[in-house]
N, C-alpha and C. Protein backbone atom coordinates (compact mmCIF):
# COMPACT_ATOMS: atom_id res chain seq x y z
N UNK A 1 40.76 -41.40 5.36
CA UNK A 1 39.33 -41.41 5.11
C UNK A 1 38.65 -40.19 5.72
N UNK A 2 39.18 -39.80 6.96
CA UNK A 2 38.49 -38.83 7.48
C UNK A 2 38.55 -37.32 6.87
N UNK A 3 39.78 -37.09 6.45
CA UNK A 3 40.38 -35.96 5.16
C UNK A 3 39.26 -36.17 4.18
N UNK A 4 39.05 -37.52 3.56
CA UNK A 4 37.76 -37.26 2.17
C UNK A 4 36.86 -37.22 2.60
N UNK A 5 36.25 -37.63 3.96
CA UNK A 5 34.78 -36.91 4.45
C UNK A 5 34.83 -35.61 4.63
N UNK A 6 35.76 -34.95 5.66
CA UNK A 6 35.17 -33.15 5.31
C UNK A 6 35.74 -32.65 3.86
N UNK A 7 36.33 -33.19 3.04
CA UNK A 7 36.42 -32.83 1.43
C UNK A 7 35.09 -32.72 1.27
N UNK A 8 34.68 -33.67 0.79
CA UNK A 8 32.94 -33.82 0.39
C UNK A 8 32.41 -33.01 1.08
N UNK A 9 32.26 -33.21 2.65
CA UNK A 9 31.43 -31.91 3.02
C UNK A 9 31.34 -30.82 3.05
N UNK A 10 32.38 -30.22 2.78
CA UNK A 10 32.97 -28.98 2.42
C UNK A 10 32.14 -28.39 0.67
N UNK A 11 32.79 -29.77 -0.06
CA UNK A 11 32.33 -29.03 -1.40
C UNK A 11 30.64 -29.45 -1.37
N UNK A 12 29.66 -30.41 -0.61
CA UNK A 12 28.32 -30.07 -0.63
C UNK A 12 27.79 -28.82 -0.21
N UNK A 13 28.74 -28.46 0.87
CA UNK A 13 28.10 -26.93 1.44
C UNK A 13 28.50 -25.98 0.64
N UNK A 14 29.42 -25.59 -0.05
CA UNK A 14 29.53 -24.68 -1.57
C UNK A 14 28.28 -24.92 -2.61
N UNK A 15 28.17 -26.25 -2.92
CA UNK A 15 27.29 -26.20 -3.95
C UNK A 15 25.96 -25.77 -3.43
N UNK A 16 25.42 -26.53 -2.23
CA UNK A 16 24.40 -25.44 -1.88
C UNK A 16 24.11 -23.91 -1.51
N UNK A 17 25.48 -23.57 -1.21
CA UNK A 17 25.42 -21.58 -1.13
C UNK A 17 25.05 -21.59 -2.58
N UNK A 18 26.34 -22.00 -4.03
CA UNK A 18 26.09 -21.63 -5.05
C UNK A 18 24.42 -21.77 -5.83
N UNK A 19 24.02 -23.25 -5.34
CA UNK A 19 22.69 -23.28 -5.78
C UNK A 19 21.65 -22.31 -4.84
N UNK A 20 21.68 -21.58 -4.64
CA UNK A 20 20.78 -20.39 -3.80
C UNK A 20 20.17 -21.07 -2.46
N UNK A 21 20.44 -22.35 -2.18
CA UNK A 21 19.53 -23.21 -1.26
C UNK A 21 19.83 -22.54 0.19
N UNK A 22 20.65 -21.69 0.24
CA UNK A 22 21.66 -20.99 1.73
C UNK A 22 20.35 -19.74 1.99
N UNK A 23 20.45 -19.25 2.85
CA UNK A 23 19.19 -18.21 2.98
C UNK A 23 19.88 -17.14 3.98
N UNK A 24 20.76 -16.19 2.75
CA UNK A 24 21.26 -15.41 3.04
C UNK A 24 21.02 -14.29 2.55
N UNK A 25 19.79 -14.04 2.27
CA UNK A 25 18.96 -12.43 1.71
C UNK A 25 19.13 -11.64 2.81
N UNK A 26 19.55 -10.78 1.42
CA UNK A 26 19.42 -9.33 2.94
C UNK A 26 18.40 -8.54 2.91
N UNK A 27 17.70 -8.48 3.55
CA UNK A 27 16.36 -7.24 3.75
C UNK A 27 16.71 -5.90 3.53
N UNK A 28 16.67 -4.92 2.64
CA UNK A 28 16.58 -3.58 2.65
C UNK A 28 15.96 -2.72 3.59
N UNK A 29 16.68 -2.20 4.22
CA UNK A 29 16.31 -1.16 4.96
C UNK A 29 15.97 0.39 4.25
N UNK A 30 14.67 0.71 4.59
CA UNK A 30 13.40 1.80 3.27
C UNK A 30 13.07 3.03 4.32
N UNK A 31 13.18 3.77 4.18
CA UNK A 31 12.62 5.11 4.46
C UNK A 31 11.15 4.96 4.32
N UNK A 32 10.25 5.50 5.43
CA UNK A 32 8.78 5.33 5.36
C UNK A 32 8.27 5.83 3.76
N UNK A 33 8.88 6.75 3.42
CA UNK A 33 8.23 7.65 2.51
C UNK A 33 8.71 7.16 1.14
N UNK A 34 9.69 5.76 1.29
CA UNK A 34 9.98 5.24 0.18
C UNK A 34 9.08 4.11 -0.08
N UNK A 35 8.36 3.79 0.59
CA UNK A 35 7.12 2.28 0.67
C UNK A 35 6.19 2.62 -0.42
N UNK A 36 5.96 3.29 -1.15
CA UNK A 36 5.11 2.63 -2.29
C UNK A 36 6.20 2.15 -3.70
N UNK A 37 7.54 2.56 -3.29
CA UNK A 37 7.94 1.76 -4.26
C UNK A 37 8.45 0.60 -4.51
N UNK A 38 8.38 0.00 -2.88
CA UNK A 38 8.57 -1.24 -2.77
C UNK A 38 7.37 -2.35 -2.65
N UNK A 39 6.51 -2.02 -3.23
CA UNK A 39 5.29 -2.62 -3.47
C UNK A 39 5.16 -4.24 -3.27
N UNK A 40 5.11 -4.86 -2.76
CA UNK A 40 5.39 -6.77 -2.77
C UNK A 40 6.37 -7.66 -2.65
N UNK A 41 7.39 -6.47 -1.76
CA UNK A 41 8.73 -6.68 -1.98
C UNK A 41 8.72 -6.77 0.10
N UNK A 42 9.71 -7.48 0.15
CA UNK A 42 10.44 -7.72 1.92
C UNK A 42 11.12 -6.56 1.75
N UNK A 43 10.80 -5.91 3.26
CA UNK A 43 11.88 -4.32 3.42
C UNK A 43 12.18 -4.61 5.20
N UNK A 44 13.15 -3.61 5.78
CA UNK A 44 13.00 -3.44 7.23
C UNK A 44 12.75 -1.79 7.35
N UNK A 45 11.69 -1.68 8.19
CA UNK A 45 11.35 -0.25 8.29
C UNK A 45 11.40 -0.28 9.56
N UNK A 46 11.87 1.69 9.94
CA UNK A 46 12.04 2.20 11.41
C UNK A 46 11.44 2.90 11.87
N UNK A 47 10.42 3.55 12.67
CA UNK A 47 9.97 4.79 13.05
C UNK A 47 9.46 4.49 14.41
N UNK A 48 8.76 5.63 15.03
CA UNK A 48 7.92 5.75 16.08
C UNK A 48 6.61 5.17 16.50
N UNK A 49 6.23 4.62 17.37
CA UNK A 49 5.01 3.40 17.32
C UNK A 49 3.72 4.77 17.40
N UNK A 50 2.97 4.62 17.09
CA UNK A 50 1.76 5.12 17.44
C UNK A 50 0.40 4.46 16.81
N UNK A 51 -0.72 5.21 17.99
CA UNK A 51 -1.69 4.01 17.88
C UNK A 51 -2.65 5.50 17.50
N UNK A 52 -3.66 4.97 16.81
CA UNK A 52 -4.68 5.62 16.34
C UNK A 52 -6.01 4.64 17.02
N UNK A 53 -6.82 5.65 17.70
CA UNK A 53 -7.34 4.71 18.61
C UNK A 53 -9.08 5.49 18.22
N UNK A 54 -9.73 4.93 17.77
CA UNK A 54 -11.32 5.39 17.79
C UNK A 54 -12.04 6.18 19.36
N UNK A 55 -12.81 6.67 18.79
CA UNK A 55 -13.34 7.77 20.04
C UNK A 55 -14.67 7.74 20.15
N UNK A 56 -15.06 6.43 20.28
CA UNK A 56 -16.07 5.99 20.63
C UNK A 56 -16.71 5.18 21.92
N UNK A 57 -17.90 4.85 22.58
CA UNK A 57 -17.84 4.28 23.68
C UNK A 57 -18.24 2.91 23.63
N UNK A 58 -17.10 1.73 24.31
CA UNK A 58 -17.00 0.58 24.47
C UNK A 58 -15.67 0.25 23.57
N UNK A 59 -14.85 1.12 22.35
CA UNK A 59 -13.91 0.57 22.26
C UNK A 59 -13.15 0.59 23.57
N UNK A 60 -12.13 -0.70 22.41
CA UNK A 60 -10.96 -1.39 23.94
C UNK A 60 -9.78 -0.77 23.68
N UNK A 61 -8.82 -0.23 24.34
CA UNK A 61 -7.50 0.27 24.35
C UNK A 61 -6.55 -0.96 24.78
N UNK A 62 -5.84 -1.25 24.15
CA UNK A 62 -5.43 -1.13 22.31
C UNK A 62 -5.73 -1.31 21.24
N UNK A 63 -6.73 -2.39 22.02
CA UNK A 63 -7.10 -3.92 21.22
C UNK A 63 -7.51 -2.85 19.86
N UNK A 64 -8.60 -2.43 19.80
CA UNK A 64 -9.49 -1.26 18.78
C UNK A 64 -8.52 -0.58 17.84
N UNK A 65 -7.27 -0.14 18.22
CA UNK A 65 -6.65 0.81 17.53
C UNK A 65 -5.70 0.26 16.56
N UNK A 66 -5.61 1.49 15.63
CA UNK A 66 -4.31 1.16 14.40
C UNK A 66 -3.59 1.50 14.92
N UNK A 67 -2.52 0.38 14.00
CA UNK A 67 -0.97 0.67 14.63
C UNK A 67 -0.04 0.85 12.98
N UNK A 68 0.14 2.13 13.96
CA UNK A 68 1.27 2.80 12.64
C UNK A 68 3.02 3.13 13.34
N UNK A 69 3.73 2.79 12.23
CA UNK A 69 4.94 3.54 12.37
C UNK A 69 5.18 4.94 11.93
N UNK A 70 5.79 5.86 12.70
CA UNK A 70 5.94 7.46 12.19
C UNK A 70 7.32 7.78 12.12
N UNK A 71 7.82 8.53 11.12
CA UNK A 71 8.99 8.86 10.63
C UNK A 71 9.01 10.22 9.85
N UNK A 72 9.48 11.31 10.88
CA UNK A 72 9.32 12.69 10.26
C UNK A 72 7.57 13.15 10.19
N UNK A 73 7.60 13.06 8.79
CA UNK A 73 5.85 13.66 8.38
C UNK A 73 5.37 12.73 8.03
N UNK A 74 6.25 11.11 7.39
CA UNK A 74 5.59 9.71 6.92
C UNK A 74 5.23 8.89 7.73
N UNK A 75 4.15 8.11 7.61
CA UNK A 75 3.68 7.04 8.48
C UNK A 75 3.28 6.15 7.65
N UNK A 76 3.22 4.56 8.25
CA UNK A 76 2.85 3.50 7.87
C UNK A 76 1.78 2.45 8.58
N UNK A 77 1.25 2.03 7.69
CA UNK A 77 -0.05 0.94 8.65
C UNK A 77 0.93 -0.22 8.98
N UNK A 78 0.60 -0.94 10.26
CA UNK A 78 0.94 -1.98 10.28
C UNK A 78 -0.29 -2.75 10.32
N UNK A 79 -0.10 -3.96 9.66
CA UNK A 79 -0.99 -5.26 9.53
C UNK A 79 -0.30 -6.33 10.30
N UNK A 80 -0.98 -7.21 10.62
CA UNK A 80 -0.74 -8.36 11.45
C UNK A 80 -0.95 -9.66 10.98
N UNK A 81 -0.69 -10.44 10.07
CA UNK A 81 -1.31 -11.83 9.80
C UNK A 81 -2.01 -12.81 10.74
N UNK A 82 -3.02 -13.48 10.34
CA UNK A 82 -3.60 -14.34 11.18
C UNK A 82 -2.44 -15.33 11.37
N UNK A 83 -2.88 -15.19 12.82
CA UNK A 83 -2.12 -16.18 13.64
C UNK A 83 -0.62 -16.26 14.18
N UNK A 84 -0.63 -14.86 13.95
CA UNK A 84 0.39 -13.72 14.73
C UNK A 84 -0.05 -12.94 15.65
N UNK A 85 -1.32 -12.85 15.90
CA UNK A 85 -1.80 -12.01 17.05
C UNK A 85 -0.45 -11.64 18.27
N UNK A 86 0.76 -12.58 18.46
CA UNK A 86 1.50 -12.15 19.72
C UNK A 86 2.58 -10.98 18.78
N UNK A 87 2.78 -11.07 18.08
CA UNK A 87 3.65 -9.56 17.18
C UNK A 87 2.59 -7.99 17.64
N UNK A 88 1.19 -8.61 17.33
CA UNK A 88 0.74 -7.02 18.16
C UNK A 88 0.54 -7.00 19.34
N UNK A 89 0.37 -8.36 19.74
CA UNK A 89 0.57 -7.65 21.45
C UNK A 89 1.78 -7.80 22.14
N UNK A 90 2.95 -7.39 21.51
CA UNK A 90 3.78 -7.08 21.78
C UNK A 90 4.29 -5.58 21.38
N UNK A 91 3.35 -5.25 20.31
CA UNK A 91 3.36 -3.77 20.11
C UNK A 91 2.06 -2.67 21.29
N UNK A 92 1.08 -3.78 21.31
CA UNK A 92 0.26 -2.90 22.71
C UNK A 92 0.69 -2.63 24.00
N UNK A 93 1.55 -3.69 24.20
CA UNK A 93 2.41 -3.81 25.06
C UNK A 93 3.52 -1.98 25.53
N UNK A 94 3.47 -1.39 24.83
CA UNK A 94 3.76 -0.22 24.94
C UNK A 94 3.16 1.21 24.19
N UNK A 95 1.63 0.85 24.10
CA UNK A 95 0.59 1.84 24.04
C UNK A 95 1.09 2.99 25.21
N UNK A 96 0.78 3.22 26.18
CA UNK A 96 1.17 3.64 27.27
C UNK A 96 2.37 4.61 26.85
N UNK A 97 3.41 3.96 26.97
CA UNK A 97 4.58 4.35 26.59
C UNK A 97 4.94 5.47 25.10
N UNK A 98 3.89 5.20 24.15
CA UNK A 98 4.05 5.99 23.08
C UNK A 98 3.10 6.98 23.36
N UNK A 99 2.53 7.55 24.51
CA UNK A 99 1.84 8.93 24.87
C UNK A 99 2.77 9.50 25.04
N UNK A 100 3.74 9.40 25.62
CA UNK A 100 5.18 10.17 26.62
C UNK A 100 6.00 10.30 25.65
N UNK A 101 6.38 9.88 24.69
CA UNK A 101 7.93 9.71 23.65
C UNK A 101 7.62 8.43 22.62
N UNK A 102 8.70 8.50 22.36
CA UNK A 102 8.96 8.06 20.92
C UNK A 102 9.23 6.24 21.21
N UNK A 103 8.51 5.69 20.97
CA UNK A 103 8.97 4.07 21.33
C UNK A 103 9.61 4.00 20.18
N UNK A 104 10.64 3.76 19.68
CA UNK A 104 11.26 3.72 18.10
C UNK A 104 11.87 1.82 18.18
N UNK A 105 10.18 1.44 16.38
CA UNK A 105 10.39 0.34 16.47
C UNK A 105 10.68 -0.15 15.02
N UNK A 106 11.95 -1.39 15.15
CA UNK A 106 11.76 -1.74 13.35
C UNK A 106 11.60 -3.11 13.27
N UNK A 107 10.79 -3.06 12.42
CA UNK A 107 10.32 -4.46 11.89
C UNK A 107 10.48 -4.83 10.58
N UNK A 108 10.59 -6.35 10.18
CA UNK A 108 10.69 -6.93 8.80
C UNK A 108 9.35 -7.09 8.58
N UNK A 109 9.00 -6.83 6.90
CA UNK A 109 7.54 -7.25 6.58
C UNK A 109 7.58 -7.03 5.10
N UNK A 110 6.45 -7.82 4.58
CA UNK A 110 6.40 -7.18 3.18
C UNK A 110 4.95 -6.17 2.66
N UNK A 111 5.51 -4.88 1.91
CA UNK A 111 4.99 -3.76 1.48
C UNK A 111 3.70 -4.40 1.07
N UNK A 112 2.64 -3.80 1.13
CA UNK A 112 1.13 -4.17 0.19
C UNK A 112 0.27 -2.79 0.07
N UNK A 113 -0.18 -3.26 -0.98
CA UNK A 113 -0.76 -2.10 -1.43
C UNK A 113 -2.75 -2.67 -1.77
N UNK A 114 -3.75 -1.60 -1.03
CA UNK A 114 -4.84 -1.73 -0.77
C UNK A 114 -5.39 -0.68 -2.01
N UNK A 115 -6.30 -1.28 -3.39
CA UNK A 115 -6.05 -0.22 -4.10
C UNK A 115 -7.87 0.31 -4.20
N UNK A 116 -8.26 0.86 -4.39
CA UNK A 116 -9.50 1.23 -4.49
C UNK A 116 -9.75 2.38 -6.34
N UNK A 117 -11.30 2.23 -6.48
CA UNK A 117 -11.86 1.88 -7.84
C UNK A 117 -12.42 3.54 -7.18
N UNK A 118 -12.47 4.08 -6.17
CA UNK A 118 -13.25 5.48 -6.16
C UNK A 118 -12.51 6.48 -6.72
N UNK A 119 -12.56 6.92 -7.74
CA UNK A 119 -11.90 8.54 -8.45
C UNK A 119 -11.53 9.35 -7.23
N UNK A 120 -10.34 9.33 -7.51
CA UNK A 120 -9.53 10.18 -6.63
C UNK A 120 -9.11 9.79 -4.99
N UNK A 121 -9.26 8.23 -5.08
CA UNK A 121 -9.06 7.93 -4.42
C UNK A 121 -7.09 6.96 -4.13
N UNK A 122 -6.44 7.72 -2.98
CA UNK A 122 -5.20 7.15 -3.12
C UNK A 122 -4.98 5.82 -2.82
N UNK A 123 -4.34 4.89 -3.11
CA UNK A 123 -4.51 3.38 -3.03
C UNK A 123 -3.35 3.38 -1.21
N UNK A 124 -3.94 2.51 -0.66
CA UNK A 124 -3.30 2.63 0.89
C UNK A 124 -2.08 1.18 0.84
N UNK A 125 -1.45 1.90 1.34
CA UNK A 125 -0.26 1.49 1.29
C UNK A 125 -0.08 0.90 2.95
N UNK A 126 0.13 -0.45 3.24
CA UNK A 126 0.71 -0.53 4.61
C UNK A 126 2.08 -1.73 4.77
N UNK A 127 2.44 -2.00 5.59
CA UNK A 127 3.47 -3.16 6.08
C UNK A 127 2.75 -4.72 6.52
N UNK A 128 2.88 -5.87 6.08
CA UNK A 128 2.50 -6.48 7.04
C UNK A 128 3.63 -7.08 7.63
N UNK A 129 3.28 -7.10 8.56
CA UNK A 129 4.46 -7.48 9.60
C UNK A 129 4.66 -8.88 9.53
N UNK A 130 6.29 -9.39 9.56
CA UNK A 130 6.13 -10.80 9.76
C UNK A 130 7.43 -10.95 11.13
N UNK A 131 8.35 -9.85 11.31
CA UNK A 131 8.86 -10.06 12.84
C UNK A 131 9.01 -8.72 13.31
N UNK A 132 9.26 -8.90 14.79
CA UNK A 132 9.66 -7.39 15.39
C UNK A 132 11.08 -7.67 15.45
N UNK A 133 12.08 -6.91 14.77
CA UNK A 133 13.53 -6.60 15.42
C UNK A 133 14.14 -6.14 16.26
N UNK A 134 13.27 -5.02 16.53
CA UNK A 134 13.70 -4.25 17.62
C UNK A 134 12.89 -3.33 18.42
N UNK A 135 12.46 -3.25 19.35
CA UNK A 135 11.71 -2.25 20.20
C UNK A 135 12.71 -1.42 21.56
N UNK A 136 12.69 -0.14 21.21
CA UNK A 136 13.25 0.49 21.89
C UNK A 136 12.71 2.40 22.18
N UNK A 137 12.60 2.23 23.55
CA UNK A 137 12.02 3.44 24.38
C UNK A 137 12.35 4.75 24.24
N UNK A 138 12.44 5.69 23.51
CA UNK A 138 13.09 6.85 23.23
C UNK A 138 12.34 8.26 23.78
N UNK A 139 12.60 8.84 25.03
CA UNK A 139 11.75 10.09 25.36
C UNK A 139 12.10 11.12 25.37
N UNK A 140 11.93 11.49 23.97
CA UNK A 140 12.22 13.02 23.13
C UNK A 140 11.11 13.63 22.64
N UNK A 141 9.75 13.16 22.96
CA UNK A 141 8.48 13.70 22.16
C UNK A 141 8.09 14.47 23.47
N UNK A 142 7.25 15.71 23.36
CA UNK A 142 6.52 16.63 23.94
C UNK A 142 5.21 15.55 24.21
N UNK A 143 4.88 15.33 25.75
CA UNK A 143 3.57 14.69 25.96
C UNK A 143 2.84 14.51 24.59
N UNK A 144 2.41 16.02 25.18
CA UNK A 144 0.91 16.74 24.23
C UNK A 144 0.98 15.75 23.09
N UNK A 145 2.26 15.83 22.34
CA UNK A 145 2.34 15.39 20.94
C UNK A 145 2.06 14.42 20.60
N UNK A 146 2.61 13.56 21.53
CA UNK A 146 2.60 11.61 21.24
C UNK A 146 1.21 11.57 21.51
N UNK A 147 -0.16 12.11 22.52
CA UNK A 147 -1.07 11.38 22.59
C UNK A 147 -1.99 11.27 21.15
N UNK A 148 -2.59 10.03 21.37
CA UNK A 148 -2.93 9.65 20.35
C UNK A 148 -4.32 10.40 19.67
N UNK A 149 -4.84 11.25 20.40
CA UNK A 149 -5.93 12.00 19.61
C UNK A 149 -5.03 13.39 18.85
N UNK A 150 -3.45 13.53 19.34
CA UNK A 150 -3.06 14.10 18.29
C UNK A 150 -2.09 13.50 16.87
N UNK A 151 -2.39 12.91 16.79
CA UNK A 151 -1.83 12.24 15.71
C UNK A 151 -2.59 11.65 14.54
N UNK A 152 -2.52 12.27 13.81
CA UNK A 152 -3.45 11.69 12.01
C UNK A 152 -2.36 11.10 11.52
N UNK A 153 -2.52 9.85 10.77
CA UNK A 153 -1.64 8.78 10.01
C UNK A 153 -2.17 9.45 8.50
N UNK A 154 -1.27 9.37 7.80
CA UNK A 154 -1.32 9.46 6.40
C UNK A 154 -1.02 11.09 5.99
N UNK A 155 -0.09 11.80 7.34
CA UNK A 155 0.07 13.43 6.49
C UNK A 155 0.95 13.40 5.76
């Protein structure tokens, strides 16, 4: 009897891999500069954290600032869904740290695209984030470079 119980259980757990019910997708891993063609689609993207931070008086550091990933000359917005607030503050969490070097971080999310009706206007493309995979400290950037009043998102 005990032989025809793991029989059966054996062939229920086949039929559910075969019926797709198993959740074994693999996420594509995308080059920043490949994200508008993955438009609504789950990707894992890699780059450098940086914050774009307003230069005004009474914003808050971090809280205030965009958070982009950088890769070469491409960058990406990150978005945050409500009621994820701890995914970005776990990315403010090393504001600091991305003045000095390269925090190099990758996350799963799916591509969206922000499109606008103004002539000549490019439709914005960002990530929203749904986990962090990996955060890791990398100090190969020139000060000067990483701080955040030198850095424009979208060159």
């Amino acid at each position: 009897m005990e032989g025809f119980k793991g029989i059966v259980f054996l062939a229920l757990a086949l039929a559910l891999v075969l019926l797709g019910c198993g959740s074994w997708e693999t996420v594509p891993t995308v080059a920043l500069s490949e994200l508008p063609a993955w438009v609504g689609k789950r990707v894992v993207i890699e780059g450098c954290l940086r914050f774009s931070c307003p230069q005004v008086p009474g914003a808050m550091y971090p809280r205030d600032c965009l958070v982009f990933l950088q890769e070469s000359e491409s960058t990406v917005h990150l978005e945050f869904p409500q009621g994820r607030e701890d995914l970005r503050r776990t990315l403010d969490g090393y504001y600091e740290a991305s003045f000095t070097g390269c925090v190099l971080v990758r996350v799963e999310g799916r591509v969206m695209e922000l499109s606008c009706d103004v002539p000549g206007c490019v439709p914005w493309v960002f990530l929203e984030v749904a986990r962090i995979l990996e955060v890791r400290e990398v100090r190969s950037l020139r000060p000067e470079a990483a701080h955040p009043r030198n850095f424009s998102p979208g060159r």
